[in-house]
C-alpha atoms as a PDB file:
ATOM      1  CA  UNK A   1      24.954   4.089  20.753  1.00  0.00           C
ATOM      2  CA  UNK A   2      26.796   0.769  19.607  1.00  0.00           C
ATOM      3  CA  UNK A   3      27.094   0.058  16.395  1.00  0.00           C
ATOM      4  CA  UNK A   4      24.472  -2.777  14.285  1.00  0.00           C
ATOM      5  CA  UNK A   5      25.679  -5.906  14.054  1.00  0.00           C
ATOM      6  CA  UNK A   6      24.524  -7.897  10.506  1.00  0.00           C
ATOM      7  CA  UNK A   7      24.252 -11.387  11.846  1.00  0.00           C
ATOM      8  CA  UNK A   8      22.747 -12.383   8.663  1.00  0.00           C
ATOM      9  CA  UNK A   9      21.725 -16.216   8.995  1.00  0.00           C
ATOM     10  CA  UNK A  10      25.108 -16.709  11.896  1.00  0.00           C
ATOM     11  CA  UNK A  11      27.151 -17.731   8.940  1.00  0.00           C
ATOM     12  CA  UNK A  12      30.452 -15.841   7.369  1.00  0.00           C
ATOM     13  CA  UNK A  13      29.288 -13.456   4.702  1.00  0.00           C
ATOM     14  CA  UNK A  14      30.333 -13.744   1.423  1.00  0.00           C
ATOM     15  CA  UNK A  15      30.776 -10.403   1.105  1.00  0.00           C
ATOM     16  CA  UNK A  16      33.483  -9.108   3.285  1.00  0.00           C
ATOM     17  CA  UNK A  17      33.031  -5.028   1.351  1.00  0.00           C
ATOM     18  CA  UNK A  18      29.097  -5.929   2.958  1.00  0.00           C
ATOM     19  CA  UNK A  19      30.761  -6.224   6.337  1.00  0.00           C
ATOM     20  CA  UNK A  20      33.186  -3.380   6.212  1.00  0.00           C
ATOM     21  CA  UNK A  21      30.810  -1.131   4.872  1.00  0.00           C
ATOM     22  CA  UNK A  22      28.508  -2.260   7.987  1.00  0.00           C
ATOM     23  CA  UNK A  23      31.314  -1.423  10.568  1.00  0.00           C
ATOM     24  CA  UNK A  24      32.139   1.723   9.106  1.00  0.00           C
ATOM     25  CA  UNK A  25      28.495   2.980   8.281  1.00  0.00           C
ATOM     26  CA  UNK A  26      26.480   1.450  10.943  1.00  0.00           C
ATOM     27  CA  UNK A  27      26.774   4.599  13.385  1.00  0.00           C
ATOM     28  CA  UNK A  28      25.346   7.175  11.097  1.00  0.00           C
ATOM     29  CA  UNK A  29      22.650   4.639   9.354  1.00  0.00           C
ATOM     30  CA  UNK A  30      21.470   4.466  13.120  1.00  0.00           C
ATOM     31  CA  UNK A  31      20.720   7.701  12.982  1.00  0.00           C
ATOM     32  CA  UNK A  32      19.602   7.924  10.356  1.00  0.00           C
ATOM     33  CA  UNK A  33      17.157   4.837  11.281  1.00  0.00           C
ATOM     34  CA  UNK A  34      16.272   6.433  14.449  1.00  0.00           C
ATOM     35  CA  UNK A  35      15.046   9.970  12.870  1.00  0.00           C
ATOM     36  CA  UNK A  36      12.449   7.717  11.130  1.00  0.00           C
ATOM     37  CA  UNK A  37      10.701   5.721  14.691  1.00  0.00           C
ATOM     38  CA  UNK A  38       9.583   6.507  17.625  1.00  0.00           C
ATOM     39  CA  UNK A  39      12.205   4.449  19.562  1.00  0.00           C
ATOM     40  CA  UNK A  40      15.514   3.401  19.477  1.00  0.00           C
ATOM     41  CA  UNK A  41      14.103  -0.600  19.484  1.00  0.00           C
ATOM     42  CA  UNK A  42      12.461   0.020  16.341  1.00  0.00           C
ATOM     43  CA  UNK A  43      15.010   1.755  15.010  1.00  0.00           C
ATOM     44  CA  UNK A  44      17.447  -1.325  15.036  1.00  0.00           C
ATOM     45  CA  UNK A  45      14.572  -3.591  13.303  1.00  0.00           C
ATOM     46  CA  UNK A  46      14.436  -1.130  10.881  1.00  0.00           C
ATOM     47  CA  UNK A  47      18.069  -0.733  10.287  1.00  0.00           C
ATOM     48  CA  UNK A  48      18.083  -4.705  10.355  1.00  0.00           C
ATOM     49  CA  UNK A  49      15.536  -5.061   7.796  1.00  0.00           C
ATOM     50  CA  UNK A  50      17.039  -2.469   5.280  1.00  0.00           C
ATOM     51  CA  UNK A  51      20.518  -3.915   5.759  1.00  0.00           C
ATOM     52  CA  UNK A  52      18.841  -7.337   4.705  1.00  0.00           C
ATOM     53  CA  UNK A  53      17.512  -6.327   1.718  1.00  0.00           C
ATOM     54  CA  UNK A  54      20.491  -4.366   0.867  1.00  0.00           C
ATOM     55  CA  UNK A  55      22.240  -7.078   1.367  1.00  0.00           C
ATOM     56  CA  UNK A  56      20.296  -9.101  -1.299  1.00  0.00           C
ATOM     57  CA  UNK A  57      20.774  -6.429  -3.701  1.00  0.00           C
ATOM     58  CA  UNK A  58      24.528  -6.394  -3.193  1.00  0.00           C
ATOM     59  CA  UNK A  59      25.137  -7.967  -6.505  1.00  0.00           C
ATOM     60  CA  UNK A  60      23.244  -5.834  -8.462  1.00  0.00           C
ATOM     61  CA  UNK A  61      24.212  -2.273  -6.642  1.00  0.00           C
ATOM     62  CA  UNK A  62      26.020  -0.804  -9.472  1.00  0.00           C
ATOM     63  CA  UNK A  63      27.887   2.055  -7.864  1.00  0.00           C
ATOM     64  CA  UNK A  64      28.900   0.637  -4.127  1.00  0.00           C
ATOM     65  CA  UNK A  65      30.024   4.723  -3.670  1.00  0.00           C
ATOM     66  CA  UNK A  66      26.298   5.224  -3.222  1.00  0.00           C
ATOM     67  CA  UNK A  67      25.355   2.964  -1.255  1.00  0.00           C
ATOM     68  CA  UNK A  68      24.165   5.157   2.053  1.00  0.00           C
ATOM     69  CA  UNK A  69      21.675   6.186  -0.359  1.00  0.00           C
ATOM     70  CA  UNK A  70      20.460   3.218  -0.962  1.00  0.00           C
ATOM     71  CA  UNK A  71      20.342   2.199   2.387  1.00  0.00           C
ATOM     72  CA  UNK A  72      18.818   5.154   3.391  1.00  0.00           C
ATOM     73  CA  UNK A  73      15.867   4.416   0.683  1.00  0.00           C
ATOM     74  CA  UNK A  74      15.575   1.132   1.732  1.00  0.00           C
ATOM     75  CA  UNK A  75      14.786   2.706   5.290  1.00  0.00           C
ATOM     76  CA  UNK A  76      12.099   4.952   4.218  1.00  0.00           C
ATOM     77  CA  UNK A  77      10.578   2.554   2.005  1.00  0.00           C
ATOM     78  CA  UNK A  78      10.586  -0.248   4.554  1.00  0.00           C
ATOM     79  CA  UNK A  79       9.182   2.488   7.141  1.00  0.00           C
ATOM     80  CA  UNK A  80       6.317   3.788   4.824  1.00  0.00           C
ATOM     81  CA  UNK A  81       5.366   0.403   4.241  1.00  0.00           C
ATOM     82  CA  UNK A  82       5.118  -0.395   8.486  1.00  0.00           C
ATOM     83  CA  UNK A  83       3.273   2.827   8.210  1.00  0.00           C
ATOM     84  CA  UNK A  84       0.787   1.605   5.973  1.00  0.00           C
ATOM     85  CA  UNK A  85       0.307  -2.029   8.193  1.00  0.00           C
ATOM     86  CA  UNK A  86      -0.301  -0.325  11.135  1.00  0.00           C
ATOM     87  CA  UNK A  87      -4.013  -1.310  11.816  1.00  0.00           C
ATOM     88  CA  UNK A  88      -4.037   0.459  15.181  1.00  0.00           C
ATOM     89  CA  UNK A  89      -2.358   3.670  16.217  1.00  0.00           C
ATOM     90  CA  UNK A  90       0.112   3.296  19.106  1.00  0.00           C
ATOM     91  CA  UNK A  91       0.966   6.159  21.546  1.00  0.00           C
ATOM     92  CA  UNK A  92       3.646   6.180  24.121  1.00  0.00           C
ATOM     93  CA  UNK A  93       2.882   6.784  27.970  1.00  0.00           C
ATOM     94  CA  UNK A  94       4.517   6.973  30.859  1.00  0.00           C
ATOM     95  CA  UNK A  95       2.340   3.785  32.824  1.00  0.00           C
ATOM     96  CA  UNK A  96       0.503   1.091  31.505  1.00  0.00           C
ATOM     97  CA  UNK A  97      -3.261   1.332  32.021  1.00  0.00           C
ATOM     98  CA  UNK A  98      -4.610  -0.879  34.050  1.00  0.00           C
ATOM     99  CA  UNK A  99      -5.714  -4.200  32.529  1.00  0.00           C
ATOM    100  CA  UNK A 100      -9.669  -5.407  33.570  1.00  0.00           C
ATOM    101  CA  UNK A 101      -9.089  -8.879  34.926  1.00  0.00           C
ATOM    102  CA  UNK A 102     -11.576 -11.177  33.286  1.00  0.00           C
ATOM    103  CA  UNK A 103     -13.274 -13.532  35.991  1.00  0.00           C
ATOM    104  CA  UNK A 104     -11.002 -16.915  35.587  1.00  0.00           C
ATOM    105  CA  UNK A 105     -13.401 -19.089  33.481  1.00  0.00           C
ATOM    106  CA  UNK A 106     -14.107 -22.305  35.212  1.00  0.00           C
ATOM    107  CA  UNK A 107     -12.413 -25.387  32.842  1.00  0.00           C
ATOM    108  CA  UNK A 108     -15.442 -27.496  33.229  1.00  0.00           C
ATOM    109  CA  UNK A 109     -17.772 -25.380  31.700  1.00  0.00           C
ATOM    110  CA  UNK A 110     -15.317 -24.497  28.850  1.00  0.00           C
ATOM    111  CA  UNK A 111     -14.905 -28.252  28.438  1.00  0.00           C
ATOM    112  CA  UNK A 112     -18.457 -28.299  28.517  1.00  0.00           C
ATOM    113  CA  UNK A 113     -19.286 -26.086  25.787  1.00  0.00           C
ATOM    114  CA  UNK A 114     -16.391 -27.331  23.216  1.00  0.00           C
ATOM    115  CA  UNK A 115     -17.563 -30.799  23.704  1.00  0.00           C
ATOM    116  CA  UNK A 116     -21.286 -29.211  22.734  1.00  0.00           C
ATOM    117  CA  UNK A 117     -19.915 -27.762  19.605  1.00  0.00           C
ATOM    118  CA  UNK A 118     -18.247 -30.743  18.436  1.00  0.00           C
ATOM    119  CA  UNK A 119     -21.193 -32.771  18.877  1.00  0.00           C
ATOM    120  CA  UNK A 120     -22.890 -29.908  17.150  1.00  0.00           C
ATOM    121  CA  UNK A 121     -20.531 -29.657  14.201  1.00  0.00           C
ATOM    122  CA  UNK A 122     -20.887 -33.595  13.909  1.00  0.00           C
ATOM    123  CA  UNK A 123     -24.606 -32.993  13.198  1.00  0.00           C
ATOM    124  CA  UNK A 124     -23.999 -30.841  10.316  1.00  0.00           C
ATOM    125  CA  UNK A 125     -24.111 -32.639   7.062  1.00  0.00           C
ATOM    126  CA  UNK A 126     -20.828 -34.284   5.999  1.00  0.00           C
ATOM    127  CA  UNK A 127     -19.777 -31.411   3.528  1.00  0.00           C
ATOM    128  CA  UNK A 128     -20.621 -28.641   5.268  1.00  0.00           C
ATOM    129  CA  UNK A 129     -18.880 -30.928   8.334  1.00  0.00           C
ATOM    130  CA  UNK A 130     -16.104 -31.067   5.893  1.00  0.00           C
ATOM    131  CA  UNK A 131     -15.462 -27.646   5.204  1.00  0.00           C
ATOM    132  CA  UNK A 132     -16.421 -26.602   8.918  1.00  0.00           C
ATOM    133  CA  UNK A 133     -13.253 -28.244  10.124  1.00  0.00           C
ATOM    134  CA  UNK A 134     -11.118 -27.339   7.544  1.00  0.00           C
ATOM    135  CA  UNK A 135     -11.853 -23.928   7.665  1.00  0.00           C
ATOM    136  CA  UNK A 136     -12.049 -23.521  11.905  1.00  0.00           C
ATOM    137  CA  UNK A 137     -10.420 -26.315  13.448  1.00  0.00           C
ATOM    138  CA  UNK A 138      -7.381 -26.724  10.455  1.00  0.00           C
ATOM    139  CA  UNK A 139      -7.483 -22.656   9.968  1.00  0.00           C
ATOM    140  CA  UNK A 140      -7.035 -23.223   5.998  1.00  0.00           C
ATOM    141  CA  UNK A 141      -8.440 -20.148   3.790  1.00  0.00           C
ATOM    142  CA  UNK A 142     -11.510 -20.939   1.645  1.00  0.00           C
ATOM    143  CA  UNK A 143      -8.716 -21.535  -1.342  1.00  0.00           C
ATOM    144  CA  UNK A 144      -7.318 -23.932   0.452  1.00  0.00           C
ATOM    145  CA  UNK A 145     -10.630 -25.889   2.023  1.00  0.00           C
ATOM    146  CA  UNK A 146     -11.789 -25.059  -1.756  1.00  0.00           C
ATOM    147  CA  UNK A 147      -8.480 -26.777  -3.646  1.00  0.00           C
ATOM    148  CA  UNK A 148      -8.610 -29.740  -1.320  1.00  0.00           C
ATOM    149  CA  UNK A 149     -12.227 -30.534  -1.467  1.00  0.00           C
ATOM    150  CA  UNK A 150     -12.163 -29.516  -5.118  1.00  0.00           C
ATOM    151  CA  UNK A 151     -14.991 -26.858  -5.493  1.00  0.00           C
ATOM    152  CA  UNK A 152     -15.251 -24.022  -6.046  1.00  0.00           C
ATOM    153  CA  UNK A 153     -14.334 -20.912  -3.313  1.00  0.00           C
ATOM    154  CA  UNK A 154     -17.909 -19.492  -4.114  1.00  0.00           C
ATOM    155  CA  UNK A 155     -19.050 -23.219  -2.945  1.00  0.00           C
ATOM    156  CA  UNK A 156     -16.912 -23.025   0.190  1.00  0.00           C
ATOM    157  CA  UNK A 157     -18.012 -19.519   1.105  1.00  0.00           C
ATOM    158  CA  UNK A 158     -21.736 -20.633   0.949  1.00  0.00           C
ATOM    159  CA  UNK A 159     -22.112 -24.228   2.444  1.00  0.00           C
ATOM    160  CA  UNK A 160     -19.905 -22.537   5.589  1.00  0.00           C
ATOM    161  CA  UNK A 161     -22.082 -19.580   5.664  1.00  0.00           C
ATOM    162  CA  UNK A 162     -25.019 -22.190   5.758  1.00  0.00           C
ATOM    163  CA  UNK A 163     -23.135 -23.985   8.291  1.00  0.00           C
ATOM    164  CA  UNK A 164     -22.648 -21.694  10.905  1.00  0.00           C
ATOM    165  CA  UNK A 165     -25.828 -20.842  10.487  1.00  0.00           C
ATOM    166  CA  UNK A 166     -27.827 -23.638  11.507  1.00  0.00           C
ATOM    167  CA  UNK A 167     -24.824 -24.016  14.580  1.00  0.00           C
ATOM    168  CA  UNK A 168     -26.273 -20.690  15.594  1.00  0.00           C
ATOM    169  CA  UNK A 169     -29.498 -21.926  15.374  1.00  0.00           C
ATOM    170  CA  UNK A 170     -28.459 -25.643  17.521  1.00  0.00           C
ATOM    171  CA  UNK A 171     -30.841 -25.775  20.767  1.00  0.00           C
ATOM    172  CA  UNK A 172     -27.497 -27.605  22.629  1.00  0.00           C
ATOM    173  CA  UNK A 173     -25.916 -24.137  22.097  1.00  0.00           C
ATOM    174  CA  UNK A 174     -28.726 -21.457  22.630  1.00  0.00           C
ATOM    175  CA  UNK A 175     -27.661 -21.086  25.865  1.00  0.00           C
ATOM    176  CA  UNK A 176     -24.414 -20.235  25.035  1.00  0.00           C
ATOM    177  CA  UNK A 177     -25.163 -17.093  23.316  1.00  0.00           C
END
């Protein structure tokens, strides 16, 4: 197992006790680390990411003599919270399933149906255009469509709602659906 190396932003740290205690400490954090994943690849992001953040804190550890313990908190912590993240639950196996190729779509009929949205979006009124775009073809959050347009997020959340609604309703894209 090879020790972690802190490349914190490639420049010289200005904390040469940081470094030493990295050299000297890296094997058993590792361990450490990799009791708390699944495998060892995750293990070094974790060890990565708690070495980070202890390395912000450097300044205001108080008693550098406990400082596996504070690395090893900053592990568990920083693990729990992946824990908590984790929208979908991942298992290990020895082959990949097998992937369902999707027919290839053809390009002219994709071209075809954005060019029927746009001229479906340009029909909507100009707010609702307004907030349309912002929201789907600028990906801002209603805050943001709602700060820059200067309404409310209540306002946004309606006149898209109303929106979409009449492009579900557009005869140019019934067939779509």
């Amino acid at each position: 197992m090879t020790t972690p190396v802190c490349t914190l932003a490639s420049q010289p740290t200005p904390y040469p006790s940081f470094s030493a205690y990295v050299r000297t400490r890296g094997t058993v954090l590792m361990r450490t680390a990799r009791s708390l994943t699944a495998n060892p690849c995750d293990a070094e992001d974790l060890l990565q990411t708690a070495l980070t953040k202890t390395y912000m804190a450097w300044d205001r550890i108080e008693d550098h003599r406990a400082l596996d313990g504070y690395v090893r908190r900053a592990l568990v912590n920083t693990r729990t919270s992946q824990w908590r993240k984790r929208k979908v639950d991942e298992f290990a196996c020895d082959e990949l399933p097998e992937t369902e190729e999707a027919p290839a779509a053809d390009p002219a009929e994709a071209q075809a149906l954005r060019d029927a949205m746009w001229r479906a979006v340009t029909r909507l009124p100009d707010r609702q255009r307004a907030m349309v775009v912002l929201r789907y073809y600028e990906d801002l959050s209603e805050v943001q469509t709602a700060e820059l347009l200067g309404v409310s997020v209540g306002t946004v959340k309606s006149a898209v709602s109303r929106a979409l609604g009449k492009l579900r309703e557009d005869p140019e894209l019934t067939p779509v659906r």
